[in-house]
Protein backbone atom coordinates (compact mmCIF):
# COMPACT_ATOMS: atom_id res chain seq x y z
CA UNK A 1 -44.68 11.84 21.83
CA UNK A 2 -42.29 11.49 19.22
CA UNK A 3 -40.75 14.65 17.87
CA UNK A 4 -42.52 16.05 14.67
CA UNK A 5 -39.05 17.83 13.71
CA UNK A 6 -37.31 14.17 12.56
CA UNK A 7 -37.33 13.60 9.27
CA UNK A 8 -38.74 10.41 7.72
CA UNK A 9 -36.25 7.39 7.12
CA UNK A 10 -36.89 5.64 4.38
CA UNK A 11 -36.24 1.29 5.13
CA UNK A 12 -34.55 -1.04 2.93
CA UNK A 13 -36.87 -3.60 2.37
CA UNK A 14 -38.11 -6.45 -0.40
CA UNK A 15 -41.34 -6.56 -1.46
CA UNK A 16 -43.72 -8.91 -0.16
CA UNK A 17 -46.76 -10.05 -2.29
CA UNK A 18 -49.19 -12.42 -1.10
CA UNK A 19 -50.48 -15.03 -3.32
CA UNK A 20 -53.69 -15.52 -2.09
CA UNK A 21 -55.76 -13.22 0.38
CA UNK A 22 -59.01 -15.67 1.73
CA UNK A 23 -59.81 -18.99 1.81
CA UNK A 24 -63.59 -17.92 0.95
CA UNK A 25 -64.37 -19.60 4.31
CA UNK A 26 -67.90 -20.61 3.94
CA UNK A 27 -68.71 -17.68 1.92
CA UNK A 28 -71.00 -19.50 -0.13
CA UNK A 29 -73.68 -20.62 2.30
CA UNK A 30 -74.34 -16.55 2.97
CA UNK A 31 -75.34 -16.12 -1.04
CA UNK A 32 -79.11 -16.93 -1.86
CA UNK A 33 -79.90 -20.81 -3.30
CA UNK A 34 -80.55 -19.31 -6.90
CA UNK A 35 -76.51 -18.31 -7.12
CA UNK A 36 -75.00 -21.10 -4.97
CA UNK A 37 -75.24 -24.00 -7.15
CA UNK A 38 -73.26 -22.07 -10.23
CA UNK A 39 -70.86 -20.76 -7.14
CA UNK A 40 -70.07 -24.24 -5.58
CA UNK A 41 -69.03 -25.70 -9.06
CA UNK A 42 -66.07 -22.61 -9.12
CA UNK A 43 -62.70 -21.93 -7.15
CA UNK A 44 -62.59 -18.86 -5.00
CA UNK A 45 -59.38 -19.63 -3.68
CA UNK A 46 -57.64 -15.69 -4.41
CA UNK A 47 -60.70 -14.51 -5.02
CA UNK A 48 -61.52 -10.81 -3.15
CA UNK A 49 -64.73 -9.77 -3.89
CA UNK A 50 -68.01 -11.06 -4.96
CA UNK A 51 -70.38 -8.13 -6.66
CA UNK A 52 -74.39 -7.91 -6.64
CA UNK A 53 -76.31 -6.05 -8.48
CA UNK A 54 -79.80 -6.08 -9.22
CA UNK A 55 -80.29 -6.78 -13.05
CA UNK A 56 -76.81 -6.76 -13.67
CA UNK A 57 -73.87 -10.26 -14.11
CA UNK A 58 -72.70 -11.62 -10.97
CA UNK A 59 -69.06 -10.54 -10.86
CA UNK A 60 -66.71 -12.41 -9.14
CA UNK A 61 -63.15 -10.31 -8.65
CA UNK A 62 -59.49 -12.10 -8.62
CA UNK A 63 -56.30 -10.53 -8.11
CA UNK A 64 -55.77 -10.80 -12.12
CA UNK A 65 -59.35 -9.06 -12.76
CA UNK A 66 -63.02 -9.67 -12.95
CA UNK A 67 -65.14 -12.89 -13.68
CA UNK A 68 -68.58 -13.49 -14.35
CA UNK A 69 -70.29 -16.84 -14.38
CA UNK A 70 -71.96 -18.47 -17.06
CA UNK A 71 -75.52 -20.63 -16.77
CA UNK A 72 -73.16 -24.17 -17.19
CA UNK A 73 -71.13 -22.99 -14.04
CA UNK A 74 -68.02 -21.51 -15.34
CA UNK A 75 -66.32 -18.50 -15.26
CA UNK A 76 -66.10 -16.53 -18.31
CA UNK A 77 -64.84 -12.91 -19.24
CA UNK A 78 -67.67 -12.38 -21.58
CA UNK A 79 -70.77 -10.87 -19.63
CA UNK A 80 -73.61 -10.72 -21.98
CA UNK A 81 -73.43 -14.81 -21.37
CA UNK A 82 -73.38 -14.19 -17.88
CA UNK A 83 -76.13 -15.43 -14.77
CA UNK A 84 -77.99 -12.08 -13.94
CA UNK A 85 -78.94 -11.19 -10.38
CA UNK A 86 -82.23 -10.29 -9.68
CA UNK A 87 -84.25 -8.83 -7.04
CA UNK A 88 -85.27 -11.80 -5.41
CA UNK A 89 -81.50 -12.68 -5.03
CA UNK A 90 -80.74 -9.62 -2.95
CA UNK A 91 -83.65 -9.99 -0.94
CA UNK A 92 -82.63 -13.56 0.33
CA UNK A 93 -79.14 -12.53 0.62
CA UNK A 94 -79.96 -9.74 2.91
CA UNK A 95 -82.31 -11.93 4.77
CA UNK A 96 -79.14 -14.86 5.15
CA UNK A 97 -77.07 -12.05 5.92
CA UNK A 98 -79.25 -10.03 9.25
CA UNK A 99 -80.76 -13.50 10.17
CA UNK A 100 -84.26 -12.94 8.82
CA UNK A 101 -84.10 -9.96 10.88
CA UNK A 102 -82.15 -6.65 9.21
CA UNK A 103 -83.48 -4.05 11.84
CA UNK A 104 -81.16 -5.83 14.27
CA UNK A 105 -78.04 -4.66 12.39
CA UNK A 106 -79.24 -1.31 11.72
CA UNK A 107 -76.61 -0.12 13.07
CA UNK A 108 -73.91 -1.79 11.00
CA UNK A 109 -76.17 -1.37 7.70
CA UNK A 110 -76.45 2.62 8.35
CA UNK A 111 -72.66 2.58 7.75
CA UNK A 112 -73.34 0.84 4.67
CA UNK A 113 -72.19 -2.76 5.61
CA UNK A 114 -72.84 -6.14 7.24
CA UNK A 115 -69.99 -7.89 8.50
CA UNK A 116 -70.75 -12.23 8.93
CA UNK A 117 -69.31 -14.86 10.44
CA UNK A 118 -65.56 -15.45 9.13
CA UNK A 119 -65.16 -11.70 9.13
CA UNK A 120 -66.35 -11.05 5.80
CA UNK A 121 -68.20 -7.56 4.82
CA UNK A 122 -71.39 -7.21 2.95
CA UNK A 123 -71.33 -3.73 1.31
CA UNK A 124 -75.13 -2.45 1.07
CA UNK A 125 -76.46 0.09 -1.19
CA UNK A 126 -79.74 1.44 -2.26
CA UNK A 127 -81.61 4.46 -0.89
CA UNK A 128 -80.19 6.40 2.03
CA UNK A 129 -83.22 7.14 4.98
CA UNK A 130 -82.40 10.64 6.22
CA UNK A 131 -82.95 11.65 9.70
CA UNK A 132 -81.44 14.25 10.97
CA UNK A 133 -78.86 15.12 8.77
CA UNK A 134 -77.81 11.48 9.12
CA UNK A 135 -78.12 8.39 7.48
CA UNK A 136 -80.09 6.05 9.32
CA UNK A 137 -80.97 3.42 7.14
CA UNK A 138 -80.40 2.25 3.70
CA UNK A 139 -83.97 0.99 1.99
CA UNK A 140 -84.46 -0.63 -1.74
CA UNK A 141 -81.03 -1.93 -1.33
CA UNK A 142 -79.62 -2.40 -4.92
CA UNK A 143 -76.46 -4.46 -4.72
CA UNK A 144 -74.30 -6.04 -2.11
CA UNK A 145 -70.52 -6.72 -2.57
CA UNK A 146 -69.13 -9.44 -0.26
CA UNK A 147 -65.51 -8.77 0.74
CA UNK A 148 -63.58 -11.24 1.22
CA UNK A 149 -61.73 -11.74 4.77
CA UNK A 150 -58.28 -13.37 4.55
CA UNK A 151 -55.76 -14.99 6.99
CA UNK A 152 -52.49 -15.53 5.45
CA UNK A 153 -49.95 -16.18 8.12
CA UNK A 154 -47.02 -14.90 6.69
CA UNK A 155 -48.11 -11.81 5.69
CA UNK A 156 -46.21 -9.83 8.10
CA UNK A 157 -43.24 -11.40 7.80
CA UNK A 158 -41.45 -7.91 6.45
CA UNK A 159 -42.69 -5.41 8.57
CA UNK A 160 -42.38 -7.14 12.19
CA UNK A 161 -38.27 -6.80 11.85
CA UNK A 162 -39.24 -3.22 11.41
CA UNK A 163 -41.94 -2.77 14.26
CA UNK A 164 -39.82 -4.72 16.51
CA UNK A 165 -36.78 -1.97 16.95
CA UNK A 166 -34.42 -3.69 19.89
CA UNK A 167 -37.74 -4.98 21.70
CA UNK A 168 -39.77 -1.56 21.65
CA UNK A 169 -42.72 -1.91 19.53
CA UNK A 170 -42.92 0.73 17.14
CA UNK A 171 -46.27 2.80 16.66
CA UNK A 172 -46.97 2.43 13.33
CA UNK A 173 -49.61 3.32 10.98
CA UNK A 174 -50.82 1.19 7.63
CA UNK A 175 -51.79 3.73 5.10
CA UNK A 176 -53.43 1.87 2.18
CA UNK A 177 -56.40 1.77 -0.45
CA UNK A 178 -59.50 -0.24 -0.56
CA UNK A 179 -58.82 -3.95 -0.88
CA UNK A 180 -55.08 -3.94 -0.77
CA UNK A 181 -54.75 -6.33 1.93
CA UNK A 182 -54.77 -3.88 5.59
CA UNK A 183 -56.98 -6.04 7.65
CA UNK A 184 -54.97 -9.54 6.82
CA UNK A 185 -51.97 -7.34 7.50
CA UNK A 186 -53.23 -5.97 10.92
CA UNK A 187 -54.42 -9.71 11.54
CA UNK A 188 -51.08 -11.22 11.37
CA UNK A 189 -48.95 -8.38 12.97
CA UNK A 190 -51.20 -9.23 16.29
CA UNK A 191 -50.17 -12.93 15.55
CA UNK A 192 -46.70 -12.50 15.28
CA UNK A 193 -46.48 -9.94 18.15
CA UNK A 194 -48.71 -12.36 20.67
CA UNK A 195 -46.67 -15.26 19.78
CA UNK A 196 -43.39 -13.49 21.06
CA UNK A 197 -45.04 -13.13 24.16
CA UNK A 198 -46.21 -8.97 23.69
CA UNK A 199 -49.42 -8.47 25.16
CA UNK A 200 -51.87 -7.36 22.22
CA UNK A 201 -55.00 -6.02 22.69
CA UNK A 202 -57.31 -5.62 19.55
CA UNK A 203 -60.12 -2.87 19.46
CA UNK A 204 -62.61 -4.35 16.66
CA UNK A 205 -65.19 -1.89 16.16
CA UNK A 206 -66.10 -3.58 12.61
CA UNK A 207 -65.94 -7.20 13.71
CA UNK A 208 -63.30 -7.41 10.56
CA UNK A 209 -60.00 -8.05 12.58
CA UNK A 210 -60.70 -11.24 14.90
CA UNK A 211 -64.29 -12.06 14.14
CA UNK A 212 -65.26 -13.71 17.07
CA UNK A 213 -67.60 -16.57 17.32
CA UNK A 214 -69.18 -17.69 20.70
CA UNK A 215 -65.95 -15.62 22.24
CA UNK A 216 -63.51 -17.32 19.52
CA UNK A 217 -61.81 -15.77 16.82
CA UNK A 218 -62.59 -17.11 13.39
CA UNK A 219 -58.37 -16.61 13.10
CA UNK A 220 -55.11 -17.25 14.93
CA UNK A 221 -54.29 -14.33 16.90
CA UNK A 222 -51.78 -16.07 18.91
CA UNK A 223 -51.88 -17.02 23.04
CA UNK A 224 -51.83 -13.50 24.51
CA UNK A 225 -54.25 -11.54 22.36
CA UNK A 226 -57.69 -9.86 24.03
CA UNK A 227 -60.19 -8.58 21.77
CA UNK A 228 -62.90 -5.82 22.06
CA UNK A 229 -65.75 -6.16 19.49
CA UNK A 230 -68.54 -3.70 18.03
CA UNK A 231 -66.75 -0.91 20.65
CA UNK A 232 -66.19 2.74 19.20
CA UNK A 233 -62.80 2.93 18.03
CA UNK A 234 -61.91 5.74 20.68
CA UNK A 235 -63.99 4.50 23.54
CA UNK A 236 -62.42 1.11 23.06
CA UNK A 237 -58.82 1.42 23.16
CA UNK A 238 -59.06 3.54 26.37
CA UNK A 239 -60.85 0.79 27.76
CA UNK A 240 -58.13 -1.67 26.70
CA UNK A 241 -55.80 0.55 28.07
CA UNK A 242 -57.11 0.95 31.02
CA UNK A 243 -58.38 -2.72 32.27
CA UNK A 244 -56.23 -5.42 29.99
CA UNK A 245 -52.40 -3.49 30.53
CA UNK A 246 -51.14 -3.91 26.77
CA UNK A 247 -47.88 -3.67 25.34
CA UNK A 248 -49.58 -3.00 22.12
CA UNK A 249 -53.15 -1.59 20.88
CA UNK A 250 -54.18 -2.62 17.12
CA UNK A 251 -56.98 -1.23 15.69
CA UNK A 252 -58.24 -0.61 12.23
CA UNK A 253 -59.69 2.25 9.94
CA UNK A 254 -58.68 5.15 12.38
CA UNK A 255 -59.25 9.20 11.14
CA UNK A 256 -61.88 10.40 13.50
CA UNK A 257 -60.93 13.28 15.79
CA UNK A 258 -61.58 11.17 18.67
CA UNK A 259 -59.58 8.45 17.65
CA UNK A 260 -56.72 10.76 17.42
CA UNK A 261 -57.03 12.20 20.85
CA UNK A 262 -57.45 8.29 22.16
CA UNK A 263 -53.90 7.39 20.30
CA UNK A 264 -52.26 10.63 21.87
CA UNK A 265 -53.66 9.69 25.23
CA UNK A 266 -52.40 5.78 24.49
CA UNK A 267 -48.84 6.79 22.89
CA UNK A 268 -48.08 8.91 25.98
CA UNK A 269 -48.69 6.21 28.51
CA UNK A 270 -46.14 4.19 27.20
CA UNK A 271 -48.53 1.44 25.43
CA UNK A 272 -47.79 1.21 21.69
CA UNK A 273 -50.27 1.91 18.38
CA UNK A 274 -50.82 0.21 15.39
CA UNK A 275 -53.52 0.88 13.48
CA UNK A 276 -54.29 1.34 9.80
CA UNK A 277 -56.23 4.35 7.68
CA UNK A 278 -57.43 4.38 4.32
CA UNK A 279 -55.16 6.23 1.86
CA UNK A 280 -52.60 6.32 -1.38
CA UNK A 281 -49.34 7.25 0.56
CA UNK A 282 -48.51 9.43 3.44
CA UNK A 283 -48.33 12.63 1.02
CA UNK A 284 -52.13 12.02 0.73
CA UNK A 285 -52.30 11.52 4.40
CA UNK A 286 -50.47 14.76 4.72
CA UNK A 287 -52.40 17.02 2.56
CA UNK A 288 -55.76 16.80 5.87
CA UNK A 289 -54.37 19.27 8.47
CA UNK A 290 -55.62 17.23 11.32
CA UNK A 291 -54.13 13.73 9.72
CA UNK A 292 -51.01 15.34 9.19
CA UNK A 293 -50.48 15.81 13.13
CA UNK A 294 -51.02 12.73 13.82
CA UNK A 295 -48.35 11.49 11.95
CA UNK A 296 -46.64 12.65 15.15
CA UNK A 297 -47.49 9.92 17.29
CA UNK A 298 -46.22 7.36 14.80
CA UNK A 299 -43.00 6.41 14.26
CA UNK A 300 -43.28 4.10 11.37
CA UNK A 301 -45.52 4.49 8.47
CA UNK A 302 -46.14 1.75 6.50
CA UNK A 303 -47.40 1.96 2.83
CA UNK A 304 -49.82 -1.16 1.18
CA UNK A 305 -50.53 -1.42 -2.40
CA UNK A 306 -51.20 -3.08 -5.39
CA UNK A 307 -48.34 -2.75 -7.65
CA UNK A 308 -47.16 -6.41 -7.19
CA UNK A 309 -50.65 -8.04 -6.34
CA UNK A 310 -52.48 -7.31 -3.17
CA UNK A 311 -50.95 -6.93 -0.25
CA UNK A 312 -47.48 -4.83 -1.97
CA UNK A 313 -45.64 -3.51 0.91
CA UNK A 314 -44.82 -0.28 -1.49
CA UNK A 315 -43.10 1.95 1.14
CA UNK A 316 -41.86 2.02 4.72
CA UNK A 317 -40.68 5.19 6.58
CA UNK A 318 -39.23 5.20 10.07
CA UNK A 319 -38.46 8.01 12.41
CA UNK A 320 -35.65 6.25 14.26
């Protein structure tokens, strides 16, 4: 474990932007008919999100802001001349989205989501079902934001000289906000690391990271990378642990209790983390008592942000 009493080193890095996060691969044929013939007319090269909302202007979000769509096809910053979404629209999206058949990912929808094929997330809202204490469903849903899922190959290019400390793979932690580029990062780390021969293992519990296809991944993950889908976070990278023999565990959107014990238990038996949890900086990180210990099992935090565009590598700390 690495000693909580070393201070935090501060690296001398440049900043790496990336230019574009997705290739909107095939996003298109997941929206309902109504909206796909103004969408197919537009470029969604860059863009990150596409917004939903019942009565409300389809928004369509770049790195340099939001778009709407007007009724000849193009995009326009004016919304009052914008194509409206209605309820119809949501309906058939959802249905597109589940495969005529939303009970089956009632799972995934409880959690507010629906992640498709190319790794993209549908963000569902509406009416929370309560049972007990819990949310079990989400009924009447009301909009549905599609985030965008990105490879960029390239866009760990600055951090692997830093993870890579005289062949000892560093554990490190990606601290960033929504939509600032974690997943593409984690994506390309395992790339990088698999292609210089490190045995990567990749615990998916989202289906964000590899999104596998018939036992494919939608991305290049390099030769030596084994994936574990739909797992629990915890579960899953003590089973990787235990029956693939990694060099490294990645992982994404950690904080749980249990997912802290699992990285303790991982980090001791001489396997490397990296995974990634939602946050400004590590002084927000800090501030949750149970967070702030297990900065102790990392050894190189890694800040992403949107300063410079998506994808900012704002800050990186080492221990050694």
């Amino acid at each position: 474990m690495t000693n909580s009493r070393h201070e935090w080193r501060k690296e001398k890095m440049y900043i790496a932007t990336s230019e574009t996060m997705n290739e909107a691969r095939g996003i298109v044929s997941f929206m309902p008919r109504g909206l796909r013939r103004y969408l197919y007319g537009i470029s969604l090269e860059g863009a990150t999100e596409i917004h939903m909302r019942i009565g409300k202007p389809l928004v369509i979000h770049y790195p340099d802001g939001c778009y709407y769509i007007n009724r000849h096809g193009n995009l326009t910053s004016i919304p009052t001349s914008a194509v409206k979404v209605t309820r119809e629209h949501i309906d058939e999206a959802l249905e597109i989205a589940t495969a005529s058949s939303v009970y089956s990912v009632k799972d995934e929808i409880r959690n507010g989501f629906v992640t498709i094929s190319g790794g993209h997330r549908i963000g569902v809202t509406g009416t929370a079902v309560i049972k007990e204490d819990k949310v079990s469903f989400i009924k009447d849903v009301s909009a549905l934001n599609y985030r965008l899922a990105g490879e960029i190959q390239g866009a760990a290019d600055k951090v692997i000289p830093i993870i890579l400390h005289n062949g000892t793979i560093r554990n490190t932690l990606i601290i960033s906000q929504p939509g600032a580029g974690k997943t593409t990062m984690l994506r390309d780390i395992a790339r990088q690391l698999s292609y210089k021969s490190y045995r990567v293992s990749i615990v998916d519990e989202r289906r964000e990271i590899a999104a596998m296809r018939e036992g494919r991944s939608s991305f290049d993950l390099g030769f030596s990378t084994d994936v574990l889908e739909g797992a629990d976070k915890a579960q899953g990278m003590l089973m990787m642990l235990r029956s693939m023999s990694p060099d490294v565990i990645i992982t994404d959107e950690i904080g749980k209790h249990e997912d802290i014990q699992a990285i303790e238990k991982i980090t001791n038996s001489g396997a490397a983390v990296i995974a990634s949890i939602h946050g400004r900086n590590i002084d927000m990180v800090k501030r949750r008592p149970d967070l702030k210990q297990m900065l102790n099992f990392f050894d190189l935090v890694v800040t992403l942000g949107k300063s410079k565009g998506v994808g900012t590598i704002e800050e990186a700390l080492t221990r050694w």
